[in-house]
C-alpha atoms as a PDB file:
ATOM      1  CA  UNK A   1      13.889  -4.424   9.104  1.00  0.00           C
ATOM      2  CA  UNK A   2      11.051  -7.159   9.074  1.00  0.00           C
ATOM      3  CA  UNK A   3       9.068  -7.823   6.475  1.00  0.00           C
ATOM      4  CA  UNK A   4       6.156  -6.342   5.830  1.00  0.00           C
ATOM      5  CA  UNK A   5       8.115  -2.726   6.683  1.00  0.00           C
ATOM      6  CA  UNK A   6      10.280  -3.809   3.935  1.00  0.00           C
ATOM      7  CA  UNK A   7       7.886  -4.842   1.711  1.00  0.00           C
ATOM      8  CA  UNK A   8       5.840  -0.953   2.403  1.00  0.00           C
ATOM      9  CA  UNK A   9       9.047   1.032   2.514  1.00  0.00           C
ATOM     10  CA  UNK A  10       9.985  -0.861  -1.301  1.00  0.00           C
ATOM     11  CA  UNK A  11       6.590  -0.556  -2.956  1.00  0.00           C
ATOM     12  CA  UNK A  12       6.599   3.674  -1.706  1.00  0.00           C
ATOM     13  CA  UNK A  13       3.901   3.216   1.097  1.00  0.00           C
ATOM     14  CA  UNK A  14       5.689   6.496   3.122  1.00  0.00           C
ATOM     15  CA  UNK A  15       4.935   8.530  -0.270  1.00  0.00           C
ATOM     16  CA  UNK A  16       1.323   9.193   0.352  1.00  0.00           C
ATOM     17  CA  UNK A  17      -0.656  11.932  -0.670  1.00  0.00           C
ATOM     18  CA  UNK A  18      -3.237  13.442   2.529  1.00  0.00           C
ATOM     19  CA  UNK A  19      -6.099  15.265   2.128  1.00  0.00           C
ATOM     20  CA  UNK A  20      -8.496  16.373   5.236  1.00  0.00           C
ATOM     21  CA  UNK A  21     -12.115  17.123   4.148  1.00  0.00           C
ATOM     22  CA  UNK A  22     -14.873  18.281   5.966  1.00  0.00           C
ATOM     23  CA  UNK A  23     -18.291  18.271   4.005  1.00  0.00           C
ATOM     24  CA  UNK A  24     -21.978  19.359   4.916  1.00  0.00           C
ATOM     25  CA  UNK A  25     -24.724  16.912   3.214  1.00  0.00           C
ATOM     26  CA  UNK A  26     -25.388  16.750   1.083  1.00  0.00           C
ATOM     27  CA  UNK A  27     -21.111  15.579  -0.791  1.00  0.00           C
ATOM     28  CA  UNK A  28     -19.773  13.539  -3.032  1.00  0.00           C
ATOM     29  CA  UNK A  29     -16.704  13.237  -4.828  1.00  0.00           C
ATOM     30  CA  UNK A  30     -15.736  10.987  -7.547  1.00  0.00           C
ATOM     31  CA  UNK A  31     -12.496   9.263  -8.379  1.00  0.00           C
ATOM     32  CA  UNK A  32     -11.919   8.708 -12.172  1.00  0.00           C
ATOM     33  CA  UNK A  33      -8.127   7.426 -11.809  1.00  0.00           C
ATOM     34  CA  UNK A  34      -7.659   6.425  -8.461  1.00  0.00           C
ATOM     35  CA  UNK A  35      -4.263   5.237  -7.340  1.00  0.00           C
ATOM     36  CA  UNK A  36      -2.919   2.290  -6.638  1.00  0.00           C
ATOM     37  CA  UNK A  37      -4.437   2.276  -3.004  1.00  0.00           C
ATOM     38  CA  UNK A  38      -6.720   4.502  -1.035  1.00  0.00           C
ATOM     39  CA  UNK A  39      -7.035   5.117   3.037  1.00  0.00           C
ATOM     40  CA  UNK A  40     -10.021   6.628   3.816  1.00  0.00           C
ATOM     41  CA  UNK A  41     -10.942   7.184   7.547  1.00  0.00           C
ATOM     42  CA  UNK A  42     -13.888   8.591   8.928  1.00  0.00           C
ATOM     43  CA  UNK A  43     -13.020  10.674  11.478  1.00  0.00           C
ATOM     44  CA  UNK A  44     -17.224  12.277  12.240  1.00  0.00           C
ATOM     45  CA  UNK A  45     -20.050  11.400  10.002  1.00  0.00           C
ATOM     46  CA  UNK A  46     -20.990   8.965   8.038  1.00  0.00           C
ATOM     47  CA  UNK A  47     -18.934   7.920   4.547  1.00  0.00           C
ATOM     48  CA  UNK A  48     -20.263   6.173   2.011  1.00  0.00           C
ATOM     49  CA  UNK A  49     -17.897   4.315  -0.920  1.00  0.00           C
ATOM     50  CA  UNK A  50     -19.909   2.916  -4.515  1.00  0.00           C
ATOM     51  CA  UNK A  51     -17.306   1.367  -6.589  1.00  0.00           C
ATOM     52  CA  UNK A  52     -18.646   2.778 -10.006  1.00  0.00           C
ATOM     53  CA  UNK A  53     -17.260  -0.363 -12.351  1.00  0.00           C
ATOM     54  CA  UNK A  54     -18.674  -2.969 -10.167  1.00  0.00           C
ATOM     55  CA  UNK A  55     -21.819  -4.554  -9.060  1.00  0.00           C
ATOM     56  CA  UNK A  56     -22.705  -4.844  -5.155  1.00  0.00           C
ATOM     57  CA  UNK A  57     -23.766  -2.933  -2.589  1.00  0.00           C
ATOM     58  CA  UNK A  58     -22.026   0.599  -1.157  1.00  0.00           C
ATOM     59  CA  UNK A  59     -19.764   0.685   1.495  1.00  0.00           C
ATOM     60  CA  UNK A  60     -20.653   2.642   5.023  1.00  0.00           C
ATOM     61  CA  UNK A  61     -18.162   4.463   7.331  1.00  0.00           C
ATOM     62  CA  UNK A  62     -19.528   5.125  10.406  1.00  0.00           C
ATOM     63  CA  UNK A  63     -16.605   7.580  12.648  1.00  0.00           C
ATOM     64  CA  UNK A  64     -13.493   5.304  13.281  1.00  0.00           C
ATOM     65  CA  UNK A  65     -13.755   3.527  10.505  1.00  0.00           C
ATOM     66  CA  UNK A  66     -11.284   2.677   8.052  1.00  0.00           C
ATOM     67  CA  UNK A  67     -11.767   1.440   3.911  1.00  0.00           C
ATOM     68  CA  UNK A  68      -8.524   0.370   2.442  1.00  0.00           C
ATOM     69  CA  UNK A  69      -9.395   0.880  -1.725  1.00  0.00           C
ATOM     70  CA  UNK A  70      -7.416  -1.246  -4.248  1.00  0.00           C
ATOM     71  CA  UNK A  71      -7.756  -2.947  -7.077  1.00  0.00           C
ATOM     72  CA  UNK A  72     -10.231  -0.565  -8.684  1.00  0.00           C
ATOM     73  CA  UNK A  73      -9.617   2.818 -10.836  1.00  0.00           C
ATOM     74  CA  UNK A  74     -13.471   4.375 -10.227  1.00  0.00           C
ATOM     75  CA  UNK A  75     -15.537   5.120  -7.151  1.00  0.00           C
ATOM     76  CA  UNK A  76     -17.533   7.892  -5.754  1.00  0.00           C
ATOM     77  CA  UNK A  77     -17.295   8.563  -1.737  1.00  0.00           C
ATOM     78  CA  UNK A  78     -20.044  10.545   0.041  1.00  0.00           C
ATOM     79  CA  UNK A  79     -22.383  10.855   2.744  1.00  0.00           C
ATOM     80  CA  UNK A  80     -25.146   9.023   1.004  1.00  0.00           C
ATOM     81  CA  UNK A  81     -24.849   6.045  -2.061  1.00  0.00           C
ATOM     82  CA  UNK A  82     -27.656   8.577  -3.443  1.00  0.00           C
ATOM     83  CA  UNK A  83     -25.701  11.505  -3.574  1.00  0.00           C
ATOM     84  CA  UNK A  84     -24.384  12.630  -6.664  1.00  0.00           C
ATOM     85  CA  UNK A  85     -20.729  13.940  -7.144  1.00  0.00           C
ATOM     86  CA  UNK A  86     -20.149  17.460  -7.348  1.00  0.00           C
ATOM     87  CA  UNK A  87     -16.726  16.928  -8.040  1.00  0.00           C
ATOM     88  CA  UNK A  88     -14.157  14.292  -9.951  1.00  0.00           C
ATOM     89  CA  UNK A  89     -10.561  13.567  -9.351  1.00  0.00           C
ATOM     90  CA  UNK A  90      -8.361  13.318 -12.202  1.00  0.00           C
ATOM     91  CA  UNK A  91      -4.552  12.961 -12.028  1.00  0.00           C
ATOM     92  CA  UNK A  92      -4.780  14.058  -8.145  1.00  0.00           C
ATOM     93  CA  UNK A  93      -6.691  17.245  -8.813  1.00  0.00           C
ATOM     94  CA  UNK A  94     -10.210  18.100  -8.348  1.00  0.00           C
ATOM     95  CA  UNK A  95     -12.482  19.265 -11.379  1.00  0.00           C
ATOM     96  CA  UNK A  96     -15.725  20.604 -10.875  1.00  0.00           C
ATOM     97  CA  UNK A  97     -18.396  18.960 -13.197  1.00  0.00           C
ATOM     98  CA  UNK A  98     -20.627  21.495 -13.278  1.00  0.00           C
ATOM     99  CA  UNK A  99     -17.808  23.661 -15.125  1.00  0.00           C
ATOM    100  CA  UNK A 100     -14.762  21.158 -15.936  1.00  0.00           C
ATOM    101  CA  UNK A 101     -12.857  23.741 -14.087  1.00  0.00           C
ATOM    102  CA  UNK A 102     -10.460  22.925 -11.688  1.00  0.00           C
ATOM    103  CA  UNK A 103     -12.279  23.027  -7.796  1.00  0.00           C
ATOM    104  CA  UNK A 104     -11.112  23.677  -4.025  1.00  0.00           C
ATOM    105  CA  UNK A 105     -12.418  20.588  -1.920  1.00  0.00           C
ATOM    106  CA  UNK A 106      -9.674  20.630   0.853  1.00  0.00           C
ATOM    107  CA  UNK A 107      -6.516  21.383   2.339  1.00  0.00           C
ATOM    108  CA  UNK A 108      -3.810  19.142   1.274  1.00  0.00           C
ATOM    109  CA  UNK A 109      -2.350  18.076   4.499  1.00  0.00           C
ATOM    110  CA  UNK A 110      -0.487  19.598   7.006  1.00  0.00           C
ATOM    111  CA  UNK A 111      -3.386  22.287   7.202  1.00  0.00           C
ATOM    112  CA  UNK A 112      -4.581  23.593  10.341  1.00  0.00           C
ATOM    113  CA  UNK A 113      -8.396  22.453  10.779  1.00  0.00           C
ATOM    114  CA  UNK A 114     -11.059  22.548  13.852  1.00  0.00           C
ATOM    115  CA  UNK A 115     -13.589  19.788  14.598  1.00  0.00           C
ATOM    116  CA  UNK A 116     -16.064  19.902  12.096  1.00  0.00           C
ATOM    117  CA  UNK A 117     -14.996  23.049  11.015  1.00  0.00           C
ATOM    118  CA  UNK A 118     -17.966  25.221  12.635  1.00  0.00           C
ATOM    119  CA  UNK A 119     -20.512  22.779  10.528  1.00  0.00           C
ATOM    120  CA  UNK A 120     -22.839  21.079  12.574  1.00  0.00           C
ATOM    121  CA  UNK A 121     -23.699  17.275  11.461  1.00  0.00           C
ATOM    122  CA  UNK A 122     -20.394  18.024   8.808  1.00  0.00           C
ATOM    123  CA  UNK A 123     -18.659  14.495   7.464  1.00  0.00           C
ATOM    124  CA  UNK A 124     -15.250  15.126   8.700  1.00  0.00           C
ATOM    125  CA  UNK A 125     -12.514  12.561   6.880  1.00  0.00           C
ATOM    126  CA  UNK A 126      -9.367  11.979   6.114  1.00  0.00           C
ATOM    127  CA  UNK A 127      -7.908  10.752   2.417  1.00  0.00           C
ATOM    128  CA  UNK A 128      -4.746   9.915   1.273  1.00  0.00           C
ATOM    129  CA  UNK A 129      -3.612   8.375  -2.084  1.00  0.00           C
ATOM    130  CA  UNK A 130      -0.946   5.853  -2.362  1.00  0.00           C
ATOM    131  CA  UNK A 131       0.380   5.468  -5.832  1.00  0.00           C
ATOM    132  CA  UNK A 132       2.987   2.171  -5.162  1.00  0.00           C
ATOM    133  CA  UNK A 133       5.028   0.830  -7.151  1.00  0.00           C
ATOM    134  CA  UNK A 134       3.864  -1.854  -9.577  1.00  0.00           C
ATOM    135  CA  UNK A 135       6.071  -4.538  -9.341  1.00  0.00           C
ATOM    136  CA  UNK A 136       5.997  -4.034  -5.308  1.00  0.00           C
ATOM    137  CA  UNK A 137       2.505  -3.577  -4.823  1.00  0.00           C
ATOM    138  CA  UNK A 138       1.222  -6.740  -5.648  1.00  0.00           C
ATOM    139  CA  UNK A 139       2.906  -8.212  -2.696  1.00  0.00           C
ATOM    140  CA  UNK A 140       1.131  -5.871  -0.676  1.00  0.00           C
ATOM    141  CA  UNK A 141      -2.623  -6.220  -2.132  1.00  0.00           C
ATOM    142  CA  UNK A 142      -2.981  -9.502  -3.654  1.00  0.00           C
ATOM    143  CA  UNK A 143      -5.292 -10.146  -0.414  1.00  0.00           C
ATOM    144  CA  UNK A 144      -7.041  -8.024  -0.361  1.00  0.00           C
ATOM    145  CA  UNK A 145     -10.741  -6.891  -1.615  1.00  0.00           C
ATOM    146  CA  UNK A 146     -10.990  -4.132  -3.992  1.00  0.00           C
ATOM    147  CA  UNK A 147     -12.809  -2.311  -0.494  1.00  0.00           C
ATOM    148  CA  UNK A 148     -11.332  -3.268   3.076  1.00  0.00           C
ATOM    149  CA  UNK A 149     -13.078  -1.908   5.827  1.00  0.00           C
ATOM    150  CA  UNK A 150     -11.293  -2.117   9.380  1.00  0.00           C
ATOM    151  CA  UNK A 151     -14.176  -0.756  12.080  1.00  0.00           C
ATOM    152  CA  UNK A 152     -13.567   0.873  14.723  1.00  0.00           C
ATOM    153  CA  UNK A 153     -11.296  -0.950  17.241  1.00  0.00           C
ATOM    154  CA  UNK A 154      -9.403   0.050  19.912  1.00  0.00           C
ATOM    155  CA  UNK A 155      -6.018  -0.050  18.226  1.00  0.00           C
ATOM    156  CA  UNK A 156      -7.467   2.254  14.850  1.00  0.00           C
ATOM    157  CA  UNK A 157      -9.299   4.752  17.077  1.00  0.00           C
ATOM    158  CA  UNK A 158      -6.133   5.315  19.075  1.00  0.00           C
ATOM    159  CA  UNK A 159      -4.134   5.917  15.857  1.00  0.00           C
ATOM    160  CA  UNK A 160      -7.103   8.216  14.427  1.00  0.00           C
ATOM    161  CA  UNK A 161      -6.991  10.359  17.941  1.00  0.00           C
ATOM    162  CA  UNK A 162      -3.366  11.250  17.481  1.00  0.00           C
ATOM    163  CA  UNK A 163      -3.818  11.875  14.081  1.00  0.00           C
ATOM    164  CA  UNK A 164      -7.175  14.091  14.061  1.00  0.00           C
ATOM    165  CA  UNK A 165      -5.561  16.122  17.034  1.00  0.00           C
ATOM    166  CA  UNK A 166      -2.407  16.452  15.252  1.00  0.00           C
ATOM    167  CA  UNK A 167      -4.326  17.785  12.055  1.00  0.00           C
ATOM    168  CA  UNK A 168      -5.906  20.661  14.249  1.00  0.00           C
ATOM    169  CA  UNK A 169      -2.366  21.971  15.670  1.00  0.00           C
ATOM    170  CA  UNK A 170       0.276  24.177  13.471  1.00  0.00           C
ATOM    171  CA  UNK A 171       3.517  23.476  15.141  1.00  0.00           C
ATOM    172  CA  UNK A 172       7.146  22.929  13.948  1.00  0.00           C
ATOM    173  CA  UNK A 173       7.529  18.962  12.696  1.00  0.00           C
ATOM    174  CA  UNK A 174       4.026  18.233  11.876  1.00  0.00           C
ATOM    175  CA  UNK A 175       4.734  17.206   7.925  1.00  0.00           C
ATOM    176  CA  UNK A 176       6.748  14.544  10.054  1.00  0.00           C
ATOM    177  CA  UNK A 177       4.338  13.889  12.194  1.00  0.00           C
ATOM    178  CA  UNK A 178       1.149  13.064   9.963  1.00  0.00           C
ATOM    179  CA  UNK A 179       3.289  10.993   7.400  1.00  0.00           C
ATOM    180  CA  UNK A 180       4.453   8.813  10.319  1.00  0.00           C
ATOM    181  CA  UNK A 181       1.152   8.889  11.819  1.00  0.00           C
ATOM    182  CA  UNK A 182      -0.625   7.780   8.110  1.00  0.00           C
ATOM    183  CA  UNK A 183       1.833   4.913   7.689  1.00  0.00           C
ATOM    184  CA  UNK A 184       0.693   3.807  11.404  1.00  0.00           C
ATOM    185  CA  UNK A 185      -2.771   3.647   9.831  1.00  0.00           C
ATOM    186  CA  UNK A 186      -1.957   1.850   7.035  1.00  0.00           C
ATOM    187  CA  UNK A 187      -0.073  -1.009   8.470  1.00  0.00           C
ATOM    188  CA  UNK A 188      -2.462  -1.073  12.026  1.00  0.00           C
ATOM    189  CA  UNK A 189      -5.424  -1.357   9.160  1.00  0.00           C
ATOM    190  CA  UNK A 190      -4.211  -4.165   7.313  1.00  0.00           C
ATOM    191  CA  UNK A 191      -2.874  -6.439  10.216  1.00  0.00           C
ATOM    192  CA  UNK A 192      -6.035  -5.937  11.586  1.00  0.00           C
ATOM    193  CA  UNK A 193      -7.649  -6.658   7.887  1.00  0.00           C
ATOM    194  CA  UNK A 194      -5.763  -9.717   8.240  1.00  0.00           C
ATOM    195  CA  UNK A 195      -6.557 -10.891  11.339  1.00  0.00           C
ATOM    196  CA  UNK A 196     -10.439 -11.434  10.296  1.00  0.00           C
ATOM    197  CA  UNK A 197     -11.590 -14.929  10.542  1.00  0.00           C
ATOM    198  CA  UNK A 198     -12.583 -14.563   7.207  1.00  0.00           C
ATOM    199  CA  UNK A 199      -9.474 -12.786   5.522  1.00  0.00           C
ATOM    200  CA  UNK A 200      -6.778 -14.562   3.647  1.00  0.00           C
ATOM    201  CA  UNK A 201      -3.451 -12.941   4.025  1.00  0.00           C
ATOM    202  CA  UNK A 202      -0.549 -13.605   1.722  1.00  0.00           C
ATOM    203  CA  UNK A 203       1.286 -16.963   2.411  1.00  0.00           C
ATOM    204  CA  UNK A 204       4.223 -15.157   3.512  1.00  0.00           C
ATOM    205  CA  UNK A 205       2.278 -12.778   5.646  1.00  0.00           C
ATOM    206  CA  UNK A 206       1.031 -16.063   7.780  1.00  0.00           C
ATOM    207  CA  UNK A 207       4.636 -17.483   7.945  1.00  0.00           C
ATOM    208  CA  UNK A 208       6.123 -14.236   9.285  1.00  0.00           C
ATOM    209  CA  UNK A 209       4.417 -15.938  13.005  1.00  0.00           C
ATOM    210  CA  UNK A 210       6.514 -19.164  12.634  1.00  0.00           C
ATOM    211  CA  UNK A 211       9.713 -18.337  14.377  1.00  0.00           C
ATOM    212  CA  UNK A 212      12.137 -20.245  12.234  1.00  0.00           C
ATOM    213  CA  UNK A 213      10.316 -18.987   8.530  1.00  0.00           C
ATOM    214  CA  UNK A 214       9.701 -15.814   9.747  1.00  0.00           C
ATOM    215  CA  UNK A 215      13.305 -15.356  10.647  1.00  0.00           C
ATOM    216  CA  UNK A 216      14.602 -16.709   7.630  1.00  0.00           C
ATOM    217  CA  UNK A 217      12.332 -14.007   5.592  1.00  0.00           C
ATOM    218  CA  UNK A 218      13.535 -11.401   6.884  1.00  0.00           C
ATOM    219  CA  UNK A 219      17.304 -12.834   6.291  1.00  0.00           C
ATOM    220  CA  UNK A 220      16.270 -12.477   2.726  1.00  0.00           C
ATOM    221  CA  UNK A 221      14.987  -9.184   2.962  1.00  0.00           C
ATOM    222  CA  UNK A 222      17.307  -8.007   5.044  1.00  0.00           C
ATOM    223  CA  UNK A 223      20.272  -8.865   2.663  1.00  0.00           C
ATOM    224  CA  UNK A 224      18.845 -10.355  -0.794  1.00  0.00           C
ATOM    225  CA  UNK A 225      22.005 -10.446  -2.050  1.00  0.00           C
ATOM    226  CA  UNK A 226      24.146 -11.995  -0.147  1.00  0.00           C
ATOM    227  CA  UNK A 227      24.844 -15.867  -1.087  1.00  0.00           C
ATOM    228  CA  UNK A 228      22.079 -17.190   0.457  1.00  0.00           C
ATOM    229  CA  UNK A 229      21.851 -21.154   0.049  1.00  0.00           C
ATOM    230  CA  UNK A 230      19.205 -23.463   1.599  1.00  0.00           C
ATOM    231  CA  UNK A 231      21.795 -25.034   3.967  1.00  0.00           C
ATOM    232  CA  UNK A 232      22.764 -21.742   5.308  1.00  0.00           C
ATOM    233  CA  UNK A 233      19.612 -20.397   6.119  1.00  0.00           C
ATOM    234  CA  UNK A 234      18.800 -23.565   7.682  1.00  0.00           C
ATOM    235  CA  UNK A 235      21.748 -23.205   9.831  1.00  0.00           C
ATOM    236  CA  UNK A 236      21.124 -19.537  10.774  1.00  0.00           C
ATOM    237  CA  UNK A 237      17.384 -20.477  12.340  1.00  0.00           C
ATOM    238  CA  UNK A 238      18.496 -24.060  13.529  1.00  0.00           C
ATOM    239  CA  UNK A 239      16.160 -25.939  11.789  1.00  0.00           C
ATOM    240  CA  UNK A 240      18.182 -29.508   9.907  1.00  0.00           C
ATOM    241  CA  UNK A 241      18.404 -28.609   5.741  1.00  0.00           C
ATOM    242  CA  UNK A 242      15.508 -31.159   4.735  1.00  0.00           C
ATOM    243  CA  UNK A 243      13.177 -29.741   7.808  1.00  0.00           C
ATOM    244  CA  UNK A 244      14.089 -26.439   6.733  1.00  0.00           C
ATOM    245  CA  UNK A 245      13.211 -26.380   3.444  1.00  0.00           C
ATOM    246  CA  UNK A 246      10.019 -28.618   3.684  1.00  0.00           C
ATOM    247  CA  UNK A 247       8.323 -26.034   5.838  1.00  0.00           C
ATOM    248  CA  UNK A 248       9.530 -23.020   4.045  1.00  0.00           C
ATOM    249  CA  UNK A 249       7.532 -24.449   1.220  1.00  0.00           C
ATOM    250  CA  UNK A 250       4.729 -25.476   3.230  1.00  0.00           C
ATOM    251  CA  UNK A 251       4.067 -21.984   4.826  1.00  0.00           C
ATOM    252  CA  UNK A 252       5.288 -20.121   2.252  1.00  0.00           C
ATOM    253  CA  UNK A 253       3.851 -21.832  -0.755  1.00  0.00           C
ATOM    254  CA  UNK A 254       7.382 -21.958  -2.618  1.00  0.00           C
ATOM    255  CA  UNK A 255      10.974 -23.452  -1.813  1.00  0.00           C
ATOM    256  CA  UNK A 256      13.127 -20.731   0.045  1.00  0.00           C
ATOM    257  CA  UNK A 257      15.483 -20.346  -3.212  1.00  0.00           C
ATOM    258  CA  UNK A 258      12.387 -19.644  -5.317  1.00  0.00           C
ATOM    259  CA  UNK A 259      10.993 -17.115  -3.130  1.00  0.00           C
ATOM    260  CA  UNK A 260      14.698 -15.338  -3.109  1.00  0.00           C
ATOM    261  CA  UNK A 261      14.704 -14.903  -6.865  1.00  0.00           C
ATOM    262  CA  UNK A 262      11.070 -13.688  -7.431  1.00  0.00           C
ATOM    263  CA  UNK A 263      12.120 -10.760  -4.523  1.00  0.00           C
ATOM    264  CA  UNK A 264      15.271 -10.484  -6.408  1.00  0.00           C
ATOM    265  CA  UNK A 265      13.470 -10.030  -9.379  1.00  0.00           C
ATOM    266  CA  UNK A 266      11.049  -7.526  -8.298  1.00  0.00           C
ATOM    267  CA  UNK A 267      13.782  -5.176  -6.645  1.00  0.00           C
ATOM    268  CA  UNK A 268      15.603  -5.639 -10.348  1.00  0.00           C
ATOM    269  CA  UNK A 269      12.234  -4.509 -12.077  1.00  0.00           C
ATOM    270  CA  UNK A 270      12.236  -1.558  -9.604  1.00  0.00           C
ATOM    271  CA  UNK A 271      15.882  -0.442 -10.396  1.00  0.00           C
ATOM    272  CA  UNK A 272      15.415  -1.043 -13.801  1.00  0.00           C
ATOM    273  CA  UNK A 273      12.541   1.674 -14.086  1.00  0.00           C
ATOM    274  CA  UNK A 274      13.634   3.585 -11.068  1.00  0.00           C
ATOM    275  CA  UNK A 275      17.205   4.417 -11.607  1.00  0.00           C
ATOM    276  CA  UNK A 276      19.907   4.751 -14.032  1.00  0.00           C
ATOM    277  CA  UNK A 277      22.765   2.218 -12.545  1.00  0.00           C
ATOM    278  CA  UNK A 278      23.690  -0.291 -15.350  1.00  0.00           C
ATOM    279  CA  UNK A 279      22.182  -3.489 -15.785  1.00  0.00           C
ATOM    280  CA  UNK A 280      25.642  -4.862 -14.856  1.00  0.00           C
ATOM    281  CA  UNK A 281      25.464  -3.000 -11.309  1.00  0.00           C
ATOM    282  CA  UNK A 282      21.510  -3.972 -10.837  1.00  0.00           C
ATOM    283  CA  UNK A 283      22.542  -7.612 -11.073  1.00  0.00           C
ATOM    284  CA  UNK A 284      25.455  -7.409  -8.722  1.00  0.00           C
ATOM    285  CA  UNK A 285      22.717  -5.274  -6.321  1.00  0.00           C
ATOM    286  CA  UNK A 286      20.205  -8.095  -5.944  1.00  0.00           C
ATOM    287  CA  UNK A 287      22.486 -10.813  -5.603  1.00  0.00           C
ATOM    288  CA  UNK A 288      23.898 -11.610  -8.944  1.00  0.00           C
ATOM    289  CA  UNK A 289      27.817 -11.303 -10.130  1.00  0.00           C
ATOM    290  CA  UNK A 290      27.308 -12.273 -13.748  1.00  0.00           C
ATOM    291  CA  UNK A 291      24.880 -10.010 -15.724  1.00  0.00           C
ATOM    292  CA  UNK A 292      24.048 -13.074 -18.179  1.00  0.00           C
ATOM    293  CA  UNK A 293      22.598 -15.071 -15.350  1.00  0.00           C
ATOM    294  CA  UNK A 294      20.333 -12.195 -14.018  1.00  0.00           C
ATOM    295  CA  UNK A 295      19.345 -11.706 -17.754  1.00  0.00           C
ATOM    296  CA  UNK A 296      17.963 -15.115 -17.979  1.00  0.00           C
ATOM    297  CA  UNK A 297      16.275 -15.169 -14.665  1.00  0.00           C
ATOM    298  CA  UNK A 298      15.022 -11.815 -15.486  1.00  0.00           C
ATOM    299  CA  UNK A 299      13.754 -13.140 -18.983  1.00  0.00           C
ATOM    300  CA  UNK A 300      12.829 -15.965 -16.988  1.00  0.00           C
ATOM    301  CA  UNK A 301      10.295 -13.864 -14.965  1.00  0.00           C
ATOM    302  CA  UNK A 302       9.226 -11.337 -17.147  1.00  0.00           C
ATOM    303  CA  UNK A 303       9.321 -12.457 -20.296  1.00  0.00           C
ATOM    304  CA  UNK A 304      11.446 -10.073 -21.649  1.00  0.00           C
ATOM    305  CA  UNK A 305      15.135  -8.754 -21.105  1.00  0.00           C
ATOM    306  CA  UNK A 306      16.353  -5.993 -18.721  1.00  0.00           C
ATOM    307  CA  UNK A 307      16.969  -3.519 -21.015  1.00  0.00           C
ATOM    308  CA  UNK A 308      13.624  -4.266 -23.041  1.00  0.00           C
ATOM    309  CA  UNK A 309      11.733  -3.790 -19.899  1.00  0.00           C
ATOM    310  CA  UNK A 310      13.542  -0.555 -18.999  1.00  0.00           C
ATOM    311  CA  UNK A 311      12.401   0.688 -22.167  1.00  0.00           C
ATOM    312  CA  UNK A 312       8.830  -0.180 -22.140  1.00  0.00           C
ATOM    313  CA  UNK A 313       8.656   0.652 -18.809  1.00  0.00           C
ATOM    314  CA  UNK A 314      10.690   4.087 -18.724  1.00  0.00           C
ATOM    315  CA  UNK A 315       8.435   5.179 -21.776  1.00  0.00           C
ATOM    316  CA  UNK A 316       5.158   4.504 -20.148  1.00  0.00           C
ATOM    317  CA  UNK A 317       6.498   6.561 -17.189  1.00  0.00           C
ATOM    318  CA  UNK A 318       8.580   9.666 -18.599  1.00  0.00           C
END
């Protein structure tokens, strides 16, 4: 697997909640708790985005556009910035504010659906919520703005096509179908995020196109714990132990070993919270046969031990 699959697959990027809207102006919607990282794509109309706890200027969808939404837990979407929401999101559901009651806004996903849905000049979009996984996630979105937009390109509008046609049919396999189809939009938006000019991708995101780096990355991810050593991974992409590591740490930004116990880390915060395998068994998982030298690393990392962080963590999440 390479590695930015690995890295979406880890931080629960195919977990994504979908929800198809189609709206007559004038709509808006407002998100009080908004996950850890929105897709919104504008599949007719116009879509407007005002991040409600920050200063600036909205954000405009015109059809085949794409807004990636991190790093931010309020914003209102609509078809004008003057538009005032009807409705607000809390914990995934919509609530009227007119009555507090809980409101219909659209079909979660698979639904069957029709163009515009018989409403002429309708704002016809697609949303889906991506709650990742903290330690994970920050992998994933330290590049990125608190509001990406990808326009329309040739790739995107291909992969919104398949997607808006597949939303109008009601045939056997299309749960499949649109999860598969919304991680294609997710990862074809943020390479293409990436690719800017102006963008700054992650350092490891830039090394994946060096042949000898990006190989040895996804040795690591491939297999964190096995007994990786610099020397060996300079073997396996033919690259001499000094010239290895030099440029590992040039593109990178860290030494290879470094890098390898930060991911090791990370998938050890993960199990911690996720799972109920022993301390003793998480170590040995990521790459460690004595639990007393995970502990420190872990300690190391975090601050605090395994089990402390299982405890705060598991609490915060039960």
């Amino acid at each position: 697997m390479d590695v930015l699959s690995d890295v979406l697959e880890r931080a629960g990027a195919g977990t994504a909640m979908i929800r198809q809207l189609i709206r007559q102006p004038p709509w808006a919607m407002a998100f009080a708790d908004a996950p850890t990282l929105t897709v919104v794509a504008a599949l007719g109309g116009q879509v407007s985005i005002r991040i409600d706890d920050a200063d600036g200027s909205p954000y405009q969808l015109e059809a085949g556009d794409i807004a990636l939404i991190s790093g931010t837990s309020r914003y209102t979407i609509g078809d004008s910035p003057s538009t005032q929401p009807e409705v607000v999101f809390q914990q995934g559901k919509p609530y009227s504010l007119a009555t507090g009651e809980e409101a219909t806004v659209g079909p979660n996903l698979p639904a069957r659906t029709c163009g515009d849905g018989g409403l002429p000049g309708a704002t016809t979009m697609l949303w889906s919520a991506y709650q990742l996984r903290d330690g994970l996630s920050g992998r994933l979105l330290e590049m990125l703005p608190p509001v990406a937009i990808v326009p329309a390109g040739p790739r995107t509008r291909a992969v919104l096509d398949l997607l808006t046609t597949e939303t109008g049919s009601d045939e056997p396999g299309q749960d499949a179908i649109l999860a598969r189809l919304l991680d294609l939009v997710l990862v074809v938006s943020l390479r293409a995020w990436w690719a800017r000019p102006d963008a700054t991708p992650p350092a490891w995101y830039r090394a994946l196109a060096d042949a000898s780096i990006g190989e040895a990355l996804r040795l690591l991810h491939e297999d964190p714990a096995y007994r990786w050593t610099v020397s060996n991974l300079a073997e396996k992409v033919g690259l001499s132990r000094a010239a290895f590591a030099a440029r590992f740490s040039k593109l990178v930004g860290e030494p290879p070993l470094t890098y390898l116990t930060g991911w090791r880390m990370t998938l050890g915060a993960d199990l911690l919270r996720d799972t109920d395998s022993t301390i003793a068994a998480i170590a040995h998982e990521v790459g460690y046969r004595d639990t007393f030298a995970f502990s420190v690393a872990f300690k190391r990392t975090y601050g605090v031990s395994p089990s402390a962080w299982r405890r705060e963590h598991t609490a915060h999440t039960a």
